[in-house]
C-alpha atoms as a PDB file:
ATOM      1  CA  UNK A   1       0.000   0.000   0.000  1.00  0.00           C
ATOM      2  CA  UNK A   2       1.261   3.443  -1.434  1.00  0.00           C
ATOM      3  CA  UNK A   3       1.382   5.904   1.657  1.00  0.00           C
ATOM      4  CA  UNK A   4       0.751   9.008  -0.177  1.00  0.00           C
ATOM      5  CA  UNK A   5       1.091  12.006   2.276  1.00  0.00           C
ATOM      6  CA  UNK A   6      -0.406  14.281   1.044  1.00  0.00           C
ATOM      7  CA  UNK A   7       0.053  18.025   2.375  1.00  0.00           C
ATOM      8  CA  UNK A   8      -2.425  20.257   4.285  1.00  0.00           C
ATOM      9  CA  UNK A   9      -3.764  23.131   2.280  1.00  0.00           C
ATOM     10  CA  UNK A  10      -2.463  26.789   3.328  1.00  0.00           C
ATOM     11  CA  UNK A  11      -4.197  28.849   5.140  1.00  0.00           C
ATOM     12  CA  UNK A  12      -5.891  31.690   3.223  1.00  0.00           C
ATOM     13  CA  UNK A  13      -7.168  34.286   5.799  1.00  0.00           C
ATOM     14  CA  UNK A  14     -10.856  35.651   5.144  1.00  0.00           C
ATOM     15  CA  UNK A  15      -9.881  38.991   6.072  1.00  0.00           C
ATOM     16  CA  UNK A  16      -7.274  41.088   7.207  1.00  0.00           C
ATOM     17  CA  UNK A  17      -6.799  44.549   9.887  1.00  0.00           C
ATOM     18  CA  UNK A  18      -4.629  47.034   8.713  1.00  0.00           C
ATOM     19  CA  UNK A  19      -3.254  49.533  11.388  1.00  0.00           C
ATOM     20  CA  UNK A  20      -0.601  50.931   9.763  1.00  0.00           C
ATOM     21  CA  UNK A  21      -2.561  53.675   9.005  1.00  0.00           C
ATOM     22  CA  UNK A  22      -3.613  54.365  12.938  1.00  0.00           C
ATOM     23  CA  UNK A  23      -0.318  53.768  13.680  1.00  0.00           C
ATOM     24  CA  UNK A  24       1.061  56.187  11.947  1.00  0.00           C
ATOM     25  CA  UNK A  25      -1.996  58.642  12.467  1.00  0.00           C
ATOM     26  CA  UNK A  26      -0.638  58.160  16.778  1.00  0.00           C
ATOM     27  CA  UNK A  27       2.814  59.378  15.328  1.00  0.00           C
ATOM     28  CA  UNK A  28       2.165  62.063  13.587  1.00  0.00           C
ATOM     29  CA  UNK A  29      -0.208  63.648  16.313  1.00  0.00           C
ATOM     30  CA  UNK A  30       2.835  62.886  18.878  1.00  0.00           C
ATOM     31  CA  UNK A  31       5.280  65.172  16.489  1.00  0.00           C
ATOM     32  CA  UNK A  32       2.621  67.370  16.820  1.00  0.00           C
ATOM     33  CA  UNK A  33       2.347  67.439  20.800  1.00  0.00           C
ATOM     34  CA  UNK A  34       6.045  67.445  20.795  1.00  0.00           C
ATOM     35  CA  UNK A  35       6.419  70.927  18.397  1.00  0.00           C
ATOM     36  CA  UNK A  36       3.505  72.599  20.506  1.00  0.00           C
ATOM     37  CA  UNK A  37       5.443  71.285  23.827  1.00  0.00           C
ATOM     38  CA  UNK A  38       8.450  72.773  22.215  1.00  0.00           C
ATOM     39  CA  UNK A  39       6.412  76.341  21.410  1.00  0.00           C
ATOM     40  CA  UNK A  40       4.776  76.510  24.728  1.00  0.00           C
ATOM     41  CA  UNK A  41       8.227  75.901  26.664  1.00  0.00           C
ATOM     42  CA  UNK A  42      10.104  78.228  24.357  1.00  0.00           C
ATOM     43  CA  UNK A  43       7.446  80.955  25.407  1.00  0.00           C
ATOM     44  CA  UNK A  44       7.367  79.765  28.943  1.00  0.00           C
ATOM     45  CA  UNK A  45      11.075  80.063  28.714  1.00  0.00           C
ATOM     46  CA  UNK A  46      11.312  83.872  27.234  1.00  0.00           C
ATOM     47  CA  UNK A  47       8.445  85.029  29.786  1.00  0.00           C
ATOM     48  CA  UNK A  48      10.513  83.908  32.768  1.00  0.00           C
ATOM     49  CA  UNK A  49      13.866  85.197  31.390  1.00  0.00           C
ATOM     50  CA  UNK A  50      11.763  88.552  30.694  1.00  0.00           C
ATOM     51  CA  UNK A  51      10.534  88.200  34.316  1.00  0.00           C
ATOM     52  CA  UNK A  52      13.787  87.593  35.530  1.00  0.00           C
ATOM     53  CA  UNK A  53      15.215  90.397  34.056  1.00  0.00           C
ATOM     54  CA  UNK A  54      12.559  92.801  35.445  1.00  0.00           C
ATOM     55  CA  UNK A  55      12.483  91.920  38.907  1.00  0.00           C
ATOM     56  CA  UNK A  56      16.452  91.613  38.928  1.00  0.00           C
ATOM     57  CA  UNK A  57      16.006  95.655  37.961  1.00  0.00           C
ATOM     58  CA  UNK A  58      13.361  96.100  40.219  1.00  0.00           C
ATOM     59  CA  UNK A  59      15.551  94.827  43.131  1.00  0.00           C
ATOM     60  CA  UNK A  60      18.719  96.587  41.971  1.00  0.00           C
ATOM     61  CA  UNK A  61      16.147  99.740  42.290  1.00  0.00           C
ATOM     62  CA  UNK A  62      15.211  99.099  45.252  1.00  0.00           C
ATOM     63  CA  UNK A  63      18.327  98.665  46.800  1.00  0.00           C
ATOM     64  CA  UNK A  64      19.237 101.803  45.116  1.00  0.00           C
ATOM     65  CA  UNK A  65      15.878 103.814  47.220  1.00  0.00           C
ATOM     66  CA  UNK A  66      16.942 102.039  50.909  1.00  0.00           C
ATOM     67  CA  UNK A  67      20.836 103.051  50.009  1.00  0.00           C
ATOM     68  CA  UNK A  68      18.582 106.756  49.294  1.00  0.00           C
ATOM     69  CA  UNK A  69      16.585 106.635  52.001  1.00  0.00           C
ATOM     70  CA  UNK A  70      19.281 105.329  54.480  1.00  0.00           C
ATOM     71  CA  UNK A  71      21.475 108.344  53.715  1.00  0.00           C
ATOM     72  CA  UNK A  72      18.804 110.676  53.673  1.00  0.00           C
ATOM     73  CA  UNK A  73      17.582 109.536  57.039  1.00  0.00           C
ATOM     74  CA  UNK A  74      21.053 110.164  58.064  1.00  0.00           C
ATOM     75  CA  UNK A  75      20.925 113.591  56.809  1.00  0.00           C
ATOM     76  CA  UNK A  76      17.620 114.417  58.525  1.00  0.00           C
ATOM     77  CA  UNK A  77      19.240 113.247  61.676  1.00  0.00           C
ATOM     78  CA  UNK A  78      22.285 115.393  61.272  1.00  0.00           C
ATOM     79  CA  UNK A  79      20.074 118.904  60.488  1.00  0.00           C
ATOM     80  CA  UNK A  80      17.913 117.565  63.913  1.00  0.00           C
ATOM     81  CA  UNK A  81      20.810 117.797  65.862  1.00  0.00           C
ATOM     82  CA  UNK A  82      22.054 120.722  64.438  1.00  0.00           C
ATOM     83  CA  UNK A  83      19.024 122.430  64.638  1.00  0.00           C
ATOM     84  CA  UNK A  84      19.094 121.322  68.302  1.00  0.00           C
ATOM     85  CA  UNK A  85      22.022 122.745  68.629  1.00  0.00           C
ATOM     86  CA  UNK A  86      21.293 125.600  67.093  1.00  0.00           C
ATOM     87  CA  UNK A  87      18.041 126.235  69.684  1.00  0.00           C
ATOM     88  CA  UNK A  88      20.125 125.230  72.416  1.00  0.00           C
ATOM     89  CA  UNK A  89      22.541 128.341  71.433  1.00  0.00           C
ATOM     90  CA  UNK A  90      19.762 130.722  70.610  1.00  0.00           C
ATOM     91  CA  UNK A  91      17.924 130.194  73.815  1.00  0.00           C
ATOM     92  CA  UNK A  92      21.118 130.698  75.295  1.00  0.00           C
ATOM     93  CA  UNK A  93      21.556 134.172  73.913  1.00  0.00           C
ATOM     94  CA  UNK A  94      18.138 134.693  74.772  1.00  0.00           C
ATOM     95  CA  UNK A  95      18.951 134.267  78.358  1.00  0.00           C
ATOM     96  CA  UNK A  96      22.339 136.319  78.426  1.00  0.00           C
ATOM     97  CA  UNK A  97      20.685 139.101  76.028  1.00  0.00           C
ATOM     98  CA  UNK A  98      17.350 139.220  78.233  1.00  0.00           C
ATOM     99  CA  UNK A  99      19.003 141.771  80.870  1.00  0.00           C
ATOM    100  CA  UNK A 100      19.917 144.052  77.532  1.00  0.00           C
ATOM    101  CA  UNK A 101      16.694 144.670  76.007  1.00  0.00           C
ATOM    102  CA  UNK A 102      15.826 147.436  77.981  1.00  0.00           C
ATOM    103  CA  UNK A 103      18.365 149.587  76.399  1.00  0.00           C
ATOM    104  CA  UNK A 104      16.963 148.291  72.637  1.00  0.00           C
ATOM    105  CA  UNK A 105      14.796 151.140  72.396  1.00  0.00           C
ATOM    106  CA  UNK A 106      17.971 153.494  73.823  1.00  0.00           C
ATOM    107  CA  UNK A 107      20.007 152.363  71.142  1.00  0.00           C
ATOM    108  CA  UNK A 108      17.564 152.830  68.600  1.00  0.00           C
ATOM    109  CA  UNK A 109      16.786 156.175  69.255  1.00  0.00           C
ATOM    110  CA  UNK A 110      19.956 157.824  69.957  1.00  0.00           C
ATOM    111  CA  UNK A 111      22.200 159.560  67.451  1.00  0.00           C
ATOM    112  CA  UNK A 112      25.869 158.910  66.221  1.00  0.00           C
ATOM    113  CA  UNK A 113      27.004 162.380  66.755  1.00  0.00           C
ATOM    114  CA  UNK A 114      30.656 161.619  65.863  1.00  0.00           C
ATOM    115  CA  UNK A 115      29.898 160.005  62.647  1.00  0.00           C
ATOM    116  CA  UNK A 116      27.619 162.899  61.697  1.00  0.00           C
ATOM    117  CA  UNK A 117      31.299 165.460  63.347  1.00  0.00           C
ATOM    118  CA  UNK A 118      33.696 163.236  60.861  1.00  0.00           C
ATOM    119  CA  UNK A 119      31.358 163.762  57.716  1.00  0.00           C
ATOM    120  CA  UNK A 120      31.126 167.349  58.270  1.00  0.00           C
ATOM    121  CA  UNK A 121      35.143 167.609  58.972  1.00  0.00           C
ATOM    122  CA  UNK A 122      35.732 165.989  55.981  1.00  0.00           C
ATOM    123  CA  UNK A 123      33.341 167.915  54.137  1.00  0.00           C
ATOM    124  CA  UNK A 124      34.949 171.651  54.943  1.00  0.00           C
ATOM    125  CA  UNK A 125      37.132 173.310  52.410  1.00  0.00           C
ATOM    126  CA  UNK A 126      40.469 174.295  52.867  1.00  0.00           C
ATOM    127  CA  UNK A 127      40.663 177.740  54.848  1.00  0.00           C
ATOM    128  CA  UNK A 128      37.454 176.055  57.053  1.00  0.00           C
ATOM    129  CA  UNK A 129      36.872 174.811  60.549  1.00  0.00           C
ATOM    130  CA  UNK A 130      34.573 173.609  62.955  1.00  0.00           C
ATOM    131  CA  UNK A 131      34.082 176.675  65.772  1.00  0.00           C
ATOM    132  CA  UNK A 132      31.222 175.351  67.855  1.00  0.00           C
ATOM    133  CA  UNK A 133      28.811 172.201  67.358  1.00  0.00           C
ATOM    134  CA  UNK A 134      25.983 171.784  69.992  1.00  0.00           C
ATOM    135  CA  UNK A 135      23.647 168.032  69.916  1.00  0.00           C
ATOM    136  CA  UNK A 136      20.332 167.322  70.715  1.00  0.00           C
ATOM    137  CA  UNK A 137      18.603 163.989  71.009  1.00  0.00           C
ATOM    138  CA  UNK A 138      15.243 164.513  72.061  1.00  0.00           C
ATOM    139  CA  UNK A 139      13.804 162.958  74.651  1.00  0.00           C
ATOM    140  CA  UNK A 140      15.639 159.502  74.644  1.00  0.00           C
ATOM    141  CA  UNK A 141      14.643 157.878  77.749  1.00  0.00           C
ATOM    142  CA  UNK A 142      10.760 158.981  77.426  1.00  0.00           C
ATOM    143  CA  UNK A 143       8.591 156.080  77.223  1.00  0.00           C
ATOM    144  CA  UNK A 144      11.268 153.152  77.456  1.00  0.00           C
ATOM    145  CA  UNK A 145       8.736 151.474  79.892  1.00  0.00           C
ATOM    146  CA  UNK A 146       5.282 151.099  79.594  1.00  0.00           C
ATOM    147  CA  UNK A 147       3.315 151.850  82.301  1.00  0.00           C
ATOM    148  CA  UNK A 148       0.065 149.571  83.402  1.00  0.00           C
ATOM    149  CA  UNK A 149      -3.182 151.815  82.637  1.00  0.00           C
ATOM    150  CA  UNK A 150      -6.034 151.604  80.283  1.00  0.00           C
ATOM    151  CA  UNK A 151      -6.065 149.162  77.560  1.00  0.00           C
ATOM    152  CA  UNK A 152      -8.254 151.753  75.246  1.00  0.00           C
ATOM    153  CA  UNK A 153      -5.947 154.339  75.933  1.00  0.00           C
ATOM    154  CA  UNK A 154      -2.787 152.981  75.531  1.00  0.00           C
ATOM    155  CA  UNK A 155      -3.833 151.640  71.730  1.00  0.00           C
ATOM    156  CA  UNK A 156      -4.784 155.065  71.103  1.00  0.00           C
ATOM    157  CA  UNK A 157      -1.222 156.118  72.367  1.00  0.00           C
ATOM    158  CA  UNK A 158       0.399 153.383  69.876  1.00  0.00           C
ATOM    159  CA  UNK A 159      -2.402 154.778  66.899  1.00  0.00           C
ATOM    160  CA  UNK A 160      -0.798 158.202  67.728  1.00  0.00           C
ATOM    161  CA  UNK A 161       2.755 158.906  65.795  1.00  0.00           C
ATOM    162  CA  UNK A 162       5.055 160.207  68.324  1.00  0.00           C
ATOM    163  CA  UNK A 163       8.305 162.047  66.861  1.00  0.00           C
ATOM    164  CA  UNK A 164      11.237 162.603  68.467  1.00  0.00           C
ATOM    165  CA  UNK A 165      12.903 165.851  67.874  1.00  0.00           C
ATOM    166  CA  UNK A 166      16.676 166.445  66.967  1.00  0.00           C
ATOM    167  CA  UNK A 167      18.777 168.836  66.212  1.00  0.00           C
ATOM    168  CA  UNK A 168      22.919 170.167  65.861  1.00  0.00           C
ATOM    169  CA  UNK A 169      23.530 173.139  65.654  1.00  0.00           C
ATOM    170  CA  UNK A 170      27.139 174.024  64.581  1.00  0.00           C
ATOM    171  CA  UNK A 171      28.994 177.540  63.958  1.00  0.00           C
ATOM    172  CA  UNK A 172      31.784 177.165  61.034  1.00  0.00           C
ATOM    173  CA  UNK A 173      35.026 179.533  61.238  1.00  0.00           C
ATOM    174  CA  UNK A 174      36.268 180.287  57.912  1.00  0.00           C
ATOM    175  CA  UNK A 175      39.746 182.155  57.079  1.00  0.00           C
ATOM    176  CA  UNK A 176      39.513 184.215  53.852  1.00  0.00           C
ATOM    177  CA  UNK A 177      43.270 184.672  53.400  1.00  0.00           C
ATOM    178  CA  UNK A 178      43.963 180.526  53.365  1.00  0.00           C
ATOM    179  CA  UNK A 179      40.490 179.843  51.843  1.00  0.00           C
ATOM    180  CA  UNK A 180      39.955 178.607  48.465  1.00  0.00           C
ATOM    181  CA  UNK A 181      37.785 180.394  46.059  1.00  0.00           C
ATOM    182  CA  UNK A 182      34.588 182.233  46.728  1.00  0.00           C
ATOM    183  CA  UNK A 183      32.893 182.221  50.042  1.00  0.00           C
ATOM    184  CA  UNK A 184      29.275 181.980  48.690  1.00  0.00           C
ATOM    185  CA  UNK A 185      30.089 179.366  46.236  1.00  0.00           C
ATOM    186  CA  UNK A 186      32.552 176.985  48.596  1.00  0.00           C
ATOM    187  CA  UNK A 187      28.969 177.139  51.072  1.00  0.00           C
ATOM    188  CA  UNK A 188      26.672 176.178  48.552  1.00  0.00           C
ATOM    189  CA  UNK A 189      28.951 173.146  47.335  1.00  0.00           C
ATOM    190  CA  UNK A 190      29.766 172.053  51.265  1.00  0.00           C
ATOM    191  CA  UNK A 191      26.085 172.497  51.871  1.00  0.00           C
ATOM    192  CA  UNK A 192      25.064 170.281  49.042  1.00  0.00           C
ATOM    193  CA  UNK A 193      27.981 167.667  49.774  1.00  0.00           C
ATOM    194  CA  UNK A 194      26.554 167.099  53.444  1.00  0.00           C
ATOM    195  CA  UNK A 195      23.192 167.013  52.381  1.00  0.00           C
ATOM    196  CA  UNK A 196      24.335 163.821  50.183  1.00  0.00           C
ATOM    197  CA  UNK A 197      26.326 162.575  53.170  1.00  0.00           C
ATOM    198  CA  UNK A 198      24.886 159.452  54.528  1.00  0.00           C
ATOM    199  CA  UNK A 199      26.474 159.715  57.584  1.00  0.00           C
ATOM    200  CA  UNK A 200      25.756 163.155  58.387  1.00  0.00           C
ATOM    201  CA  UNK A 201      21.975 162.614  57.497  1.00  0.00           C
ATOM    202  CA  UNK A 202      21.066 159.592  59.295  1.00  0.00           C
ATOM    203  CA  UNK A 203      17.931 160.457  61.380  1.00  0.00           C
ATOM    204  CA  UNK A 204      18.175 164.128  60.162  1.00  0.00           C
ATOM    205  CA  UNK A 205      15.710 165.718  57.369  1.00  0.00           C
ATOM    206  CA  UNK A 206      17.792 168.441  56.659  1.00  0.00           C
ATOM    207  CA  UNK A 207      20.727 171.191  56.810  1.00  0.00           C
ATOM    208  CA  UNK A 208      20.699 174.820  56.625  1.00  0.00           C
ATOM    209  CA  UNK A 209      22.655 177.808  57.678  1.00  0.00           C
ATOM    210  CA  UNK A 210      21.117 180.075  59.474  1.00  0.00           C
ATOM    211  CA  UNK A 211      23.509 183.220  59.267  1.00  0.00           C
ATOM    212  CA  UNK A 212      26.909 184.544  58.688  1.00  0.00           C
ATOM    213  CA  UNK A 213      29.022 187.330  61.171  1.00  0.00           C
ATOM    214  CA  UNK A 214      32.325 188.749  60.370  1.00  0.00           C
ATOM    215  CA  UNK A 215      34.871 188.322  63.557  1.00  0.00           C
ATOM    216  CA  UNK A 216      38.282 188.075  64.467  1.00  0.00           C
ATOM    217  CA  UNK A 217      40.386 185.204  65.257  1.00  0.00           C
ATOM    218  CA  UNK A 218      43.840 185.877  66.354  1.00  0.00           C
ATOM    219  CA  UNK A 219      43.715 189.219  64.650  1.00  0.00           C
ATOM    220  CA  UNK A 220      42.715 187.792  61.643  1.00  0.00           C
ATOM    221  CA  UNK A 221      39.043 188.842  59.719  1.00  0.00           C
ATOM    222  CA  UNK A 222      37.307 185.347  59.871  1.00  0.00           C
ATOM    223  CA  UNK A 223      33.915 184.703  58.557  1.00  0.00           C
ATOM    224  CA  UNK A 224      31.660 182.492  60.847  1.00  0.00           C
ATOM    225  CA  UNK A 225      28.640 180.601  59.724  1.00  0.00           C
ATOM    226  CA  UNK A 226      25.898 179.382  61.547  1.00  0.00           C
ATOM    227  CA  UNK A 227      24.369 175.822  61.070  1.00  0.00           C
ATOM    228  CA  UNK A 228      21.648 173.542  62.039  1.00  0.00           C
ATOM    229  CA  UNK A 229      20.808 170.051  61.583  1.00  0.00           C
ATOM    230  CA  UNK A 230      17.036 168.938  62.207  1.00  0.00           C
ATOM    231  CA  UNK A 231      14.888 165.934  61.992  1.00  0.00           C
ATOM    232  CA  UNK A 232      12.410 164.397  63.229  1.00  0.00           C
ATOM    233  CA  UNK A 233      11.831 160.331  63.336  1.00  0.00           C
ATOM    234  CA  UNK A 234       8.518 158.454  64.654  1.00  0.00           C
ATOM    235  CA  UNK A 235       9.076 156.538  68.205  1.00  0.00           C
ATOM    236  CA  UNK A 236      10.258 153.131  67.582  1.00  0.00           C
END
């Protein structure tokens, strides 16, 4: 007997999946996840260094205001103490000064007379000279002190201009042989040189004079002239 083996038939399949296609599909939308991963970091990445940046000025700033602020608070607390110091030494002179300010009023009504007696020296011409010179204050110790009385009445007293009177008289001696020039015309220029005087009109209005005698002086004709300085200045 012939064994004849005979072999099976292959195996044809009825049907067949294909996921290639899907497969590929899952890649692609990886590569895609993977470029907007990419994208979003890359932003992510620029915002923080941006950040970064920013508050890295902001802190450098503020260090900058505290270093300001720290030297300023410094400063104030320098000026305090001098301006302490500066209380301490006025309240000081306060104190010394206090026993003084009686004689304020004194000193501002009185009169320099020998500023007013070196202008007019050096305002006479040669062949000129003082003869005479006679001051007057006014009343400088009137009123230093108030006294208690009436309240009505003493406003009405500081409504009221009070002025205090005062004058200097003076008598020029003049030498014709050693003057200078004309006697009318060296008084008009001396009497228009004191008048510009500073000195010799401080607390005056004006100068004048008054009238002119002929004398003798050591047997000499002299020529004397008569002066007088006036004003008149409210009550301080």
């Amino acid at each position: 007997m012939n064994d004849n083996h005979s072999e099976a038939p292959a195996y044809l399949p009825l049907f067949e999946i294909n996921l290639i296609k899907e497969y590929a599909e899952r890649l692609r939308r990886r590569k895609r996840m993977a470029r907007v991963g990419v994208a979003v970091a890359t932003i992510i990445f620029i915002i923080s260094a941006v950040f970064i940046f920013w508050a890295g000025k902001s802190l450098k700033g503020i260090q900058a205001m505290r270093k300001r602020i720290d030297f300023l608070g410094q400063d104030i607390a320098e000026s305090e103490a001098l301006y302490k110091k500066l209380d301490d030494v006025r309240t000081e002179t306060a104190n010394k000064t206090a026993e003084f300010n009686c004689l304020l009023p004194l000193s501002q009504r009185r009169v320099a007379w020998a500023s007013k007696l070196a202008a007019l020296g050096n305002a006479l011409p040669d062949g000129m000279s003082i003869n005479k010179i006679e001051g007057e204050s006014g009343d400088l110790f009137n009123k230093l002190y108030d006294e208690p009385g009436d309240k009505k009445k003493e406003e009405k007293k500081k409504e009221e201009k009070v002025l205090i009177q005062r004058s200097l008289s003076f008598t020029l001696i003049y030498l014709p042989q050693g003057g200078g020039g004309d006697p009318s015309r060296l008084l008009l220029d001396l009497l228009e040189e004191l008048r510009s005087s500073e000195a010799f009109m401080n607390k005056m209005d004006d100068v004048q004079f008054e009238g002119t005698k002929s004398s003798k002086w050591d047997k000499e004709p002299v020529i004397l002239y008569e002066g007088t300085l006036t004003g008149a200045t409210e009550e301080p």
